[in-house]
C-alpha atoms as a PDB file:
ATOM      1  CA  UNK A   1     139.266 263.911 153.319  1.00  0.00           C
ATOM      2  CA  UNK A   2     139.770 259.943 153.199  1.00  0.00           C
ATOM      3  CA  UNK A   3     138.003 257.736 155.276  1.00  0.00           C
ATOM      4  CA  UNK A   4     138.834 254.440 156.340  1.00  0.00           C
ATOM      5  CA  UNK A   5     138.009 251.887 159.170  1.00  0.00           C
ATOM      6  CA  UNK A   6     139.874 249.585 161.158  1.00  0.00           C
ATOM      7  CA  UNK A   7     138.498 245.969 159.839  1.00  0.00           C
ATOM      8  CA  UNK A   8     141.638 243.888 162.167  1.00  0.00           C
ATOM      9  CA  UNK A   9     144.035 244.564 165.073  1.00  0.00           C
ATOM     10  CA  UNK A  10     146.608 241.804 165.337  1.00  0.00           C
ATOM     11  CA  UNK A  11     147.677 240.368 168.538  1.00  0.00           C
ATOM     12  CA  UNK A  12     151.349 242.231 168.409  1.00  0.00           C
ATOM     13  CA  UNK A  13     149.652 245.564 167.346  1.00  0.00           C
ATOM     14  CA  UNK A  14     148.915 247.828 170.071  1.00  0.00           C
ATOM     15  CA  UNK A  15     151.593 248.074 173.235  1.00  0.00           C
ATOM     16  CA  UNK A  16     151.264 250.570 175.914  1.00  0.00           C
ATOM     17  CA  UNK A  17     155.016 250.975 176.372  1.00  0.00           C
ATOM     18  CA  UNK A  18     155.437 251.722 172.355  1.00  0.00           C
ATOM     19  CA  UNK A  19     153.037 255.078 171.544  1.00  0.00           C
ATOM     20  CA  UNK A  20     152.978 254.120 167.949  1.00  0.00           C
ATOM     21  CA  UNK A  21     151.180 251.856 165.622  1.00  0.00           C
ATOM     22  CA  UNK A  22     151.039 250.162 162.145  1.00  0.00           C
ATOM     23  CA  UNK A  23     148.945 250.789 159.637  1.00  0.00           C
ATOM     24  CA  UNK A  24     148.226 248.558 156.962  1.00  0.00           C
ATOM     25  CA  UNK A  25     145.466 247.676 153.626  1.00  0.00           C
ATOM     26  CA  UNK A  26     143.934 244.375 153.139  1.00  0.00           C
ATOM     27  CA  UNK A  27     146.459 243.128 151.293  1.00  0.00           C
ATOM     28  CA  UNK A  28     148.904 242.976 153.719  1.00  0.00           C
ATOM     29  CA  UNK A  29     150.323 239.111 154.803  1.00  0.00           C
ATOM     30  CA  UNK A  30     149.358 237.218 157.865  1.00  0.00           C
ATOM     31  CA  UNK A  31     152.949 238.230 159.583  1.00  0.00           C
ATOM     32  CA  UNK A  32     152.141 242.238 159.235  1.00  0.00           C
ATOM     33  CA  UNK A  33     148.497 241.430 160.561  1.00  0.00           C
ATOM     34  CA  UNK A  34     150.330 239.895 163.794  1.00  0.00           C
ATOM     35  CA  UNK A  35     151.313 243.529 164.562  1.00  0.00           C
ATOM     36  CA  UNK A  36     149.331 245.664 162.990  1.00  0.00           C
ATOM     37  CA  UNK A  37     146.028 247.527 162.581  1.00  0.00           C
ATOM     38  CA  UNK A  38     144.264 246.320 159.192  1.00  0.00           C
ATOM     39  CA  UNK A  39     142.288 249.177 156.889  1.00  0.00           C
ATOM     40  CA  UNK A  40     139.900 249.263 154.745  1.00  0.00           C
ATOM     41  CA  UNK A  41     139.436 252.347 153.133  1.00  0.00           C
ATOM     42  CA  UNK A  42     135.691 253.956 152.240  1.00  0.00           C
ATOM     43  CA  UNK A  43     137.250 256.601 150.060  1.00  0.00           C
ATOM     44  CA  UNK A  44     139.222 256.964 147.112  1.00  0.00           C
ATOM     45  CA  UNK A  45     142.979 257.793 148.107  1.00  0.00           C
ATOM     46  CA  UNK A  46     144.509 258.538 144.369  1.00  0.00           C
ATOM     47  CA  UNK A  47     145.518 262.250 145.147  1.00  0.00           C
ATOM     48  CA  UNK A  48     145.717 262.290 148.818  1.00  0.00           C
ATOM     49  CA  UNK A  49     148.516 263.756 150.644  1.00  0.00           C
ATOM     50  CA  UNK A  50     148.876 263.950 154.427  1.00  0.00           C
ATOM     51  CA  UNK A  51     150.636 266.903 155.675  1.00  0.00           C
ATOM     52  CA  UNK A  52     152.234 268.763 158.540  1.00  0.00           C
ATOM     53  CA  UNK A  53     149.555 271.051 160.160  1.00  0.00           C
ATOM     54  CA  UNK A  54     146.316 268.007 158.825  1.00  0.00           C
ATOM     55  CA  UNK A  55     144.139 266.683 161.374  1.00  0.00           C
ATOM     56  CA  UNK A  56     143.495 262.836 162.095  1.00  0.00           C
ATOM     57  CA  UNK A  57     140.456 261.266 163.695  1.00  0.00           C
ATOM     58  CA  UNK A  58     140.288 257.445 165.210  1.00  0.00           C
ATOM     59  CA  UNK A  59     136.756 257.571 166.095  1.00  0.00           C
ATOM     60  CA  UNK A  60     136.494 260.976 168.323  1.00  0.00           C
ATOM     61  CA  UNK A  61     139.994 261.255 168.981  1.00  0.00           C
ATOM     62  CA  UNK A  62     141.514 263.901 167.344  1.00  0.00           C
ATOM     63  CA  UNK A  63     144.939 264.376 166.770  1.00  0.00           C
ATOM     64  CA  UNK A  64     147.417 267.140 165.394  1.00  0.00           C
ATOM     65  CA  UNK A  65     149.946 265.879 162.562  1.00  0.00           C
ATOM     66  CA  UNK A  66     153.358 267.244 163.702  1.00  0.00           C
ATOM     67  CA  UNK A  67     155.194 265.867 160.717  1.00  0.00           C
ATOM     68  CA  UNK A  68     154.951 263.660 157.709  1.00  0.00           C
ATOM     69  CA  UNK A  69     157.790 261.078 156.558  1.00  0.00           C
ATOM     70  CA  UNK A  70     158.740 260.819 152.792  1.00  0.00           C
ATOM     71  CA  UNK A  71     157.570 257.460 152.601  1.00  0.00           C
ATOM     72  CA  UNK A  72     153.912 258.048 153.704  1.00  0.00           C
ATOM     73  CA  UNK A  73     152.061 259.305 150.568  1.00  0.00           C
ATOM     74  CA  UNK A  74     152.870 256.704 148.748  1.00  0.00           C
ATOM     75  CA  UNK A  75     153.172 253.867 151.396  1.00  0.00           C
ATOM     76  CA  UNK A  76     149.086 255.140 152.173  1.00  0.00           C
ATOM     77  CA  UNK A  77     147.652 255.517 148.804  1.00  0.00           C
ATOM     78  CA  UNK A  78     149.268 252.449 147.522  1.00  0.00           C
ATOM     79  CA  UNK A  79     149.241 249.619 150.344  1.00  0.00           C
ATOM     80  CA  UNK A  80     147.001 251.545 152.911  1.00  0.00           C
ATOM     81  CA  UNK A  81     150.419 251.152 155.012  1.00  0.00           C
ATOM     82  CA  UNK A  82     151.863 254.081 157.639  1.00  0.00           C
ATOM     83  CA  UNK A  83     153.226 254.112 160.966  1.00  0.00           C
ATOM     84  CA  UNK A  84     151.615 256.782 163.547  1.00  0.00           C
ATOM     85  CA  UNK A  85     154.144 257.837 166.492  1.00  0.00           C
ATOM     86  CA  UNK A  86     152.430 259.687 169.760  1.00  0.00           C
ATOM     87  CA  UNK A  87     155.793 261.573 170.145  1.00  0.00           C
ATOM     88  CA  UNK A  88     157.823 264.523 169.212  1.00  0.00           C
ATOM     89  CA  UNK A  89     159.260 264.496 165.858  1.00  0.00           C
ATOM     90  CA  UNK A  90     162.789 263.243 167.044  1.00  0.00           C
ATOM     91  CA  UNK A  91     165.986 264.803 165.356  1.00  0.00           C
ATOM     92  CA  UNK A  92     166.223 262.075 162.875  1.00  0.00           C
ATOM     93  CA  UNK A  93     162.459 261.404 161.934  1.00  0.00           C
ATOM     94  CA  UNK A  94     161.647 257.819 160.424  1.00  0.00           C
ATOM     95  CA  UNK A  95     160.538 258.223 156.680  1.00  0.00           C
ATOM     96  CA  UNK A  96     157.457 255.723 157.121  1.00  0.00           C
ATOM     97  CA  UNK A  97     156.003 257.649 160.150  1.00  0.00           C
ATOM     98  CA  UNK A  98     153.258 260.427 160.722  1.00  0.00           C
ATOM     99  CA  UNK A  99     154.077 262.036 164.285  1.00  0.00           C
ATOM    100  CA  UNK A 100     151.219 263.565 165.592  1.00  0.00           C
ATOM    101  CA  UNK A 101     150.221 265.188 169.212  1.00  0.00           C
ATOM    102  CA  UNK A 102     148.478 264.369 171.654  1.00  0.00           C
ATOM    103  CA  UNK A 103     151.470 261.778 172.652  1.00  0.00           C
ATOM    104  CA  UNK A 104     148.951 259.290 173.438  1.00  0.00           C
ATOM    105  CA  UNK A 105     148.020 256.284 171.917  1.00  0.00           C
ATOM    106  CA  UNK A 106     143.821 256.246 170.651  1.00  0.00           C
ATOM    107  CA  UNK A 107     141.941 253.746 171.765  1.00  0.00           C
ATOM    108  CA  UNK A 108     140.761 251.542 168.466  1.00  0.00           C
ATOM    109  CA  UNK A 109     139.100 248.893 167.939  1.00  0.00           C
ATOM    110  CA  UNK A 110     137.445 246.816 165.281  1.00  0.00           C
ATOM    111  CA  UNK A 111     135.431 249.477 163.262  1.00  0.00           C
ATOM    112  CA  UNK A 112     137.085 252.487 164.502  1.00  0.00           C
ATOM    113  CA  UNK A 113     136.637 254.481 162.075  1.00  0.00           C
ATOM    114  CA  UNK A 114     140.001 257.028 160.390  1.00  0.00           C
ATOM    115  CA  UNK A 115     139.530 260.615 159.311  1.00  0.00           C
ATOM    116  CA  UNK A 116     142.649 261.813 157.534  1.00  0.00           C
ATOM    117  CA  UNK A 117     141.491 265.448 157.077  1.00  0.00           C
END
C-alpha cells in the first residue's frame, strides 16, 4: 500500500462540473499548485504500481480503479503526479489518468489522507 496526504489544494483544483482532479508531489511549481491537489507521500513509492481492479481511499471514500493510463506509474513514483477521472474509461483513455468508480468527485481537503491499495 502507499500512503500519502493532501498537504495543498490550489484555487483552480477542484470544479464540480469537471469529475477529475490533479495530483501532484511537492515539487511541483506554483502554476500546477493553482490547479491542483499537492501530496506528500508517508510511504516509500519505489516499486508501486497502480492497477485495474486496486482500491483508492481519500479519507473514507473508497473508490474502484476502472483503468490505469501508461503514464501513471511512473508520473506517481517519480513526481507524485496523476490525474483521477470519476468517469467511464472513454474509448480513447488519457495516458496520465486513473479512472475509477464511483463517478463522483471525494470530498478532500487539507490532510485528507490517500490509500492507494
Amino acid at each position: 500500500m502507499l500512503k500519502s496526504k493532501i498537504t495543498f489544494i490550489g484555487q483552480q483544483a477542484i470544479d464540480d462540473k469537471q469529475p477529475l482532479f490533479i495530483l501532484f508531489g511537492e515539487e511541483a511549481t506554483d502554476r500546477l499548485r493553482e490547479v491542483s491537489a499537492i501530496q506528500r507521500f508517508e510511504t516509500d513509492m519505489s516499486g508501486y504500481a497502480l492497477q485495474a481492479g486496486s482500491t483508492v481511499e481519500f479519507d473514507d471514500q473508497t473508490y474502484q480503479v476502472d483503468y490505469v493510463g501508461e503514464l501513471v506509474k511512473d508520473n506517481l513514483t517519480t513526481i507524485g503526479h496523476t490525474v483521477f477521472s470519476f468517469t467511464p474509461v472513454p474509448d480513447n483513455p488519457q495516458a496520465n489518468m486513473v479512472y475509477v468508480h464511483p463517478y463522483q468527485l471525494p470530498e478532500i481537503k487539507k490532510g485528507t489522507e490517500i490509500k492507494y491499495n
